[in-house]
Protein backbone atom coordinates (compact mmCIF):
# COMPACT_ATOMS: atom_id res chain seq x y z
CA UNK A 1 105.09 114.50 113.26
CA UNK A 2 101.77 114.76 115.14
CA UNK A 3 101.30 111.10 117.00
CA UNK A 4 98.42 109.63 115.14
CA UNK A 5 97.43 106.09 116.80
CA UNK A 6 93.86 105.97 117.71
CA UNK A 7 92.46 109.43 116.02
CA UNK A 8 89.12 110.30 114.70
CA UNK A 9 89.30 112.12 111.21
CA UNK A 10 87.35 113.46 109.18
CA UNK A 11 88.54 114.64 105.39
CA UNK A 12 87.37 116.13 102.52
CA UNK A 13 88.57 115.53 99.49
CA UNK A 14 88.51 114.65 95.59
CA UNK A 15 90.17 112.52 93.99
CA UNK A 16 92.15 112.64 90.37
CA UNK A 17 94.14 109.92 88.18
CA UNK A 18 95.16 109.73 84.91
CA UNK A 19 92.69 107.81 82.59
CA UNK A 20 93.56 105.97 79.53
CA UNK A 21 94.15 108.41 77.18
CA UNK A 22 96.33 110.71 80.01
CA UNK A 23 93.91 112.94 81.12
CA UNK A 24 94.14 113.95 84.87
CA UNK A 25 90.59 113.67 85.47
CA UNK A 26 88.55 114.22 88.59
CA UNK A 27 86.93 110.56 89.89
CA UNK A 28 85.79 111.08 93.61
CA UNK A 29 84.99 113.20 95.99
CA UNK A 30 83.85 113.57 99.47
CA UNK A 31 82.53 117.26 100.16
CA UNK A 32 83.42 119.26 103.77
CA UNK A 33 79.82 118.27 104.37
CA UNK A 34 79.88 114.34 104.19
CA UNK A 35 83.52 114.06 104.90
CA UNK A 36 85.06 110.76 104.82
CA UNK A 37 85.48 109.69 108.52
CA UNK A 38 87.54 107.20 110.12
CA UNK A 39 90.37 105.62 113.05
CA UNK A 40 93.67 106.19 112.53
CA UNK A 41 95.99 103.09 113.59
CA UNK A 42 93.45 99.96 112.62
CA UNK A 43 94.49 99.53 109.02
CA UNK A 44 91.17 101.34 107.36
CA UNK A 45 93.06 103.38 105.14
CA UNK A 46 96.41 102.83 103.05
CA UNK A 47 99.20 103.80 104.88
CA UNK A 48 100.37 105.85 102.85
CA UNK A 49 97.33 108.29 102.57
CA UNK A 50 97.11 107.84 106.46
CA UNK A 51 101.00 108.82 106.61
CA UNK A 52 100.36 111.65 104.50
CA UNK A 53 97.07 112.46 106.60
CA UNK A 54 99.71 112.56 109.94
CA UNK A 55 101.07 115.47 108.90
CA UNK A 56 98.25 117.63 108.53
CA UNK A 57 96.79 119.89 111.02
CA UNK A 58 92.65 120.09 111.69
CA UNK A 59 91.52 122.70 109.51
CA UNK A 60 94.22 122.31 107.34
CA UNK A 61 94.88 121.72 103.46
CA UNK A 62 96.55 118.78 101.80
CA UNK A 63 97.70 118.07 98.32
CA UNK A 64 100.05 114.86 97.48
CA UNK A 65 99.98 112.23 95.17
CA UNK A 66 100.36 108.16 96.36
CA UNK A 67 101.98 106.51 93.69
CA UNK A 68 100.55 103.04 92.04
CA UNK A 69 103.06 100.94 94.84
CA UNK A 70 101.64 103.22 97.66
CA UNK A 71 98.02 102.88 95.95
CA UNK A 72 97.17 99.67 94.71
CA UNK A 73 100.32 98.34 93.19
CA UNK A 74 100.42 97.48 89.37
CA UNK A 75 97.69 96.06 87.26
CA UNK A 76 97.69 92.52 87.18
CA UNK A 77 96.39 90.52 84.29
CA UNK A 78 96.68 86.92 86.26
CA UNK A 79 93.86 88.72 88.44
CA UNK A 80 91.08 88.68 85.76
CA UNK A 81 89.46 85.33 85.86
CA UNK A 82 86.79 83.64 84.16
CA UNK A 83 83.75 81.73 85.81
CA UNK A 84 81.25 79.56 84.32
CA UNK A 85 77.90 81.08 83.85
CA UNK A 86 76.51 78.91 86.07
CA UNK A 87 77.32 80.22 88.89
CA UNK A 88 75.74 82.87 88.22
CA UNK A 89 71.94 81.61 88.05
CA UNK A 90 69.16 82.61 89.86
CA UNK A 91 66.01 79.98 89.79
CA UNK A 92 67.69 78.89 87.31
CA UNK A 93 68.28 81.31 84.57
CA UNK A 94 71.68 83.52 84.32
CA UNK A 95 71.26 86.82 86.17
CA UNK A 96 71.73 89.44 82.88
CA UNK A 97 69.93 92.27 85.67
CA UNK A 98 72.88 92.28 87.56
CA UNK A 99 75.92 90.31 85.84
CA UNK A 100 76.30 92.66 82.43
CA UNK A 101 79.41 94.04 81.21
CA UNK A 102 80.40 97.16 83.60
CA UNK A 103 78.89 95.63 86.34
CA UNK A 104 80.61 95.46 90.26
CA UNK A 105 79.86 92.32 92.18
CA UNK A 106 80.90 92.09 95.93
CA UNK A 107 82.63 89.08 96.59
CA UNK A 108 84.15 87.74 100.66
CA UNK A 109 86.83 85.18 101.01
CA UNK A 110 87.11 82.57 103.50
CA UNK A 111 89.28 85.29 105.98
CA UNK A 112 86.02 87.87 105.52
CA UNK A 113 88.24 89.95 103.22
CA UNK A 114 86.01 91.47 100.69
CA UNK A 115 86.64 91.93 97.29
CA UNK A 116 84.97 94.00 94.35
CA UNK A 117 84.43 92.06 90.85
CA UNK A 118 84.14 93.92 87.37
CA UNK A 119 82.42 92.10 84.96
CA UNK A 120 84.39 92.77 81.79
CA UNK A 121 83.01 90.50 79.28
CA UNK A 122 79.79 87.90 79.25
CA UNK A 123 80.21 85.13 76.65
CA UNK A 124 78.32 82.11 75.76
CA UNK A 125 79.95 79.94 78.51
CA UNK A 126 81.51 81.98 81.00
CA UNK A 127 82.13 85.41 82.60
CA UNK A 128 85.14 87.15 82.77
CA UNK A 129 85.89 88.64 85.96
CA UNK A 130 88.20 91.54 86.55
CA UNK A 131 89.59 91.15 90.36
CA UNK A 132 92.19 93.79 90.27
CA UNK A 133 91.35 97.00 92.30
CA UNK A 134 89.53 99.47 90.73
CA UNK A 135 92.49 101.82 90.74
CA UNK A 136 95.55 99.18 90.57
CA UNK A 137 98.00 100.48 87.81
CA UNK A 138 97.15 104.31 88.99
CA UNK A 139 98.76 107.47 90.76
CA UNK A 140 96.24 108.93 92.87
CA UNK A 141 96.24 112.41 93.03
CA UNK A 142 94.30 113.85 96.60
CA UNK A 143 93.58 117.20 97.34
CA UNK A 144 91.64 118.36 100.36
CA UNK A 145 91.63 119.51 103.40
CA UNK A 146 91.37 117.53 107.55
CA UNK A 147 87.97 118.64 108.91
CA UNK A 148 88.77 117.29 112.04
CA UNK A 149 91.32 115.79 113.84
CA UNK A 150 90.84 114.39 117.70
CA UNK A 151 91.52 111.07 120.18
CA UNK A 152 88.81 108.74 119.10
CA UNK A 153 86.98 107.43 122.14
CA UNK A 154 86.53 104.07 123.39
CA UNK A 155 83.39 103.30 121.61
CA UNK A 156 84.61 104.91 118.25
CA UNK A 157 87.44 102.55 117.96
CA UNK A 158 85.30 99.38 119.32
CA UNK A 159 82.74 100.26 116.52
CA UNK A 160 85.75 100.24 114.20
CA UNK A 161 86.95 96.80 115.17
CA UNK A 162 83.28 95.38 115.08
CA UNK A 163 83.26 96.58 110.82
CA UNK A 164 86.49 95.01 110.72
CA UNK A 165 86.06 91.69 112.12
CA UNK A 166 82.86 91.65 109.70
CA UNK A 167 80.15 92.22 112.83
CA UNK A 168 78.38 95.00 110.47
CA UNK A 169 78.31 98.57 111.63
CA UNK A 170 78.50 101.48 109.49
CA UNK A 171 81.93 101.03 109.03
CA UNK A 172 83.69 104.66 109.61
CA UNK A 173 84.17 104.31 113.71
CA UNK A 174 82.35 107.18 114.84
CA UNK A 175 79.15 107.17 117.74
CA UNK A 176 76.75 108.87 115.50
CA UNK A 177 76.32 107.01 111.99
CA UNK A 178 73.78 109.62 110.99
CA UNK A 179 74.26 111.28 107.77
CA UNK A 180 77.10 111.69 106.48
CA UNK A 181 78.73 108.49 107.78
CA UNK A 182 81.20 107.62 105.01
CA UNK A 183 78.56 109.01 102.31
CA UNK A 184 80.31 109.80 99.32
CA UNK A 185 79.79 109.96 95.58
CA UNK A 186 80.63 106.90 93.62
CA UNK A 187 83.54 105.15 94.54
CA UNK A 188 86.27 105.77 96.74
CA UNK A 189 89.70 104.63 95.86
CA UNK A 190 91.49 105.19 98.77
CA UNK A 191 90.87 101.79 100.75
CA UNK A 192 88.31 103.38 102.93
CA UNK A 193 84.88 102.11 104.03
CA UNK A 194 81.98 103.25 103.10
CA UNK A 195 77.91 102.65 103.30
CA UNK A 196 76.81 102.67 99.32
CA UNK A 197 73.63 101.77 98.24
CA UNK A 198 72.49 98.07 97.01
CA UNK A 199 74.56 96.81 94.07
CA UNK A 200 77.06 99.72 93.89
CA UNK A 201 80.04 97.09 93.90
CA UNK A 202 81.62 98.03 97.27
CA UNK A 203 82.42 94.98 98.96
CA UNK A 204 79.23 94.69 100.97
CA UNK A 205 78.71 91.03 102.23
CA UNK A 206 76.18 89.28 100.30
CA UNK A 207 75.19 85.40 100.73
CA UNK A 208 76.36 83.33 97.81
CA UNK A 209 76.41 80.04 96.68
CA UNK A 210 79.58 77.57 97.78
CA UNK A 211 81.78 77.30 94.57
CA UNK A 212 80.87 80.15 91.97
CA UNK A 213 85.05 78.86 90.56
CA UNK A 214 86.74 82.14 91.83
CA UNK A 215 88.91 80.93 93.76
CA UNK A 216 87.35 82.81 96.99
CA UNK A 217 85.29 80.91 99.69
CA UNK A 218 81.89 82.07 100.10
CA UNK A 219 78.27 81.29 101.11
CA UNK A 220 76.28 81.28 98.60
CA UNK A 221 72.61 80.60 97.75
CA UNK A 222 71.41 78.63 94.97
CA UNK A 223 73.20 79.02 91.75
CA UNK A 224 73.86 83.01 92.44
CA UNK A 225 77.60 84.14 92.50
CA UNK A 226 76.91 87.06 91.43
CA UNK A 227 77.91 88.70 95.22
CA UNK A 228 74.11 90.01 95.74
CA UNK A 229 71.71 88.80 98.07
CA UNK A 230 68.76 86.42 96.35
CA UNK A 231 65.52 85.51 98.41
């Protein structure tokens, strides 16, 4: 097995599961040309797909499936939560733009760990909050193929453990964070890091209010807790 502490890859590939009804359905993708790039060795990725990842040559295909305790682990019920409404204000009126049913707020803990919230349900007092990982309870089915595989340099992994300590950065380790720098369609799945757009639920940090009734530390402003940044 090819020694893989401190590499710079770059992969393309999609992404399938099995959705309710057990349908093998396509979810993600990252195309050859905005490849998903990152370190090897610095705990960006699941082990698992970075074990798989090991074996694979530059230029070469991959197809293997992580199961839910390699993923995610099971779906936990515990993990869905609800918060009073409250929390969720914004000069002092609930926040229906962004906390609606199907909505992802980012949410950071008191270690910087960041977290993605589904709102499942808004009712008269409270919002229920779905903490689990997107993809908990799920296989996850990759095929795709290493674009490229070399030693990352100095700066590469530096810039890696700036995004991971929480000093910003784009996040995927490499010198250049021009297009293409962890740009990928919806979601990802895999534990990797991306740069998404505002609001698209990714674990950006946000400034919230102290106390939205989580159970996460944060800093929040006034009466948000919705895990987007207010004026």
């Amino acid at each position: 097995m090819e020694n893989m502490a401190h590499k710079y890859v770059t992969v393309a590939y999609s992404l399938y599961t099995d959705n309710e009804k057990g349908v093998h359905e396509l979810i993600e993708r990252a195309p050859e040309e905005h490849p998903y790039q990152f370190i090897t060795g610095l705990g960006v990725t699941l082990d698992a797909f970075e074990k798989h990842i090991d074996e694979v040559a530059e230029g070469e295909a991959f197809d293997f499936v992580l199961t839910q305790d390699e993923a995610y682990g099971p779906y936990d019920e515990s993990h869905v939560v609800e918060l009073p409404k409250n929390v969720f204000r914004v000069n002092g009126h609930f926040d229906n733009q962004m906390v609606y049913p199907g909505a992802e707020l980012p949410l950071v803990n008191a270690d910087g760990n960041r977290f993605v919230g589904l709102v499942v349900e808004v009712k008269e007092e409270v919002v229920v909050i779905d903490l689990n990982e997107r993809l908990a309870g799920k296989d996850l089915h990759f095929v795709g193929k290493v674009v490229t595989k070399r030693d990352a340099t100095n700066a590469e992994i530096e810039g890696t453990l700036r995004m991971l300590s929480g000093e910003g950065g784009c996040g995927c380790g490499c010198d250049d964070c021009g297009g293409g720098c962890g740009d990928h369609e919806e979601g990802c799945g895999c534990g990797h890091h991306h740069d998404h757009e505002e609001g698209c639920g990714c674990g950006h940090h946000h400034d919230h209010e102290e106390g939205c009734g989580c159970g996460r530390h944060h800093d929040h402003e006034e009466g948000c807790g919705c895990g987007h940044h207010h004026e």
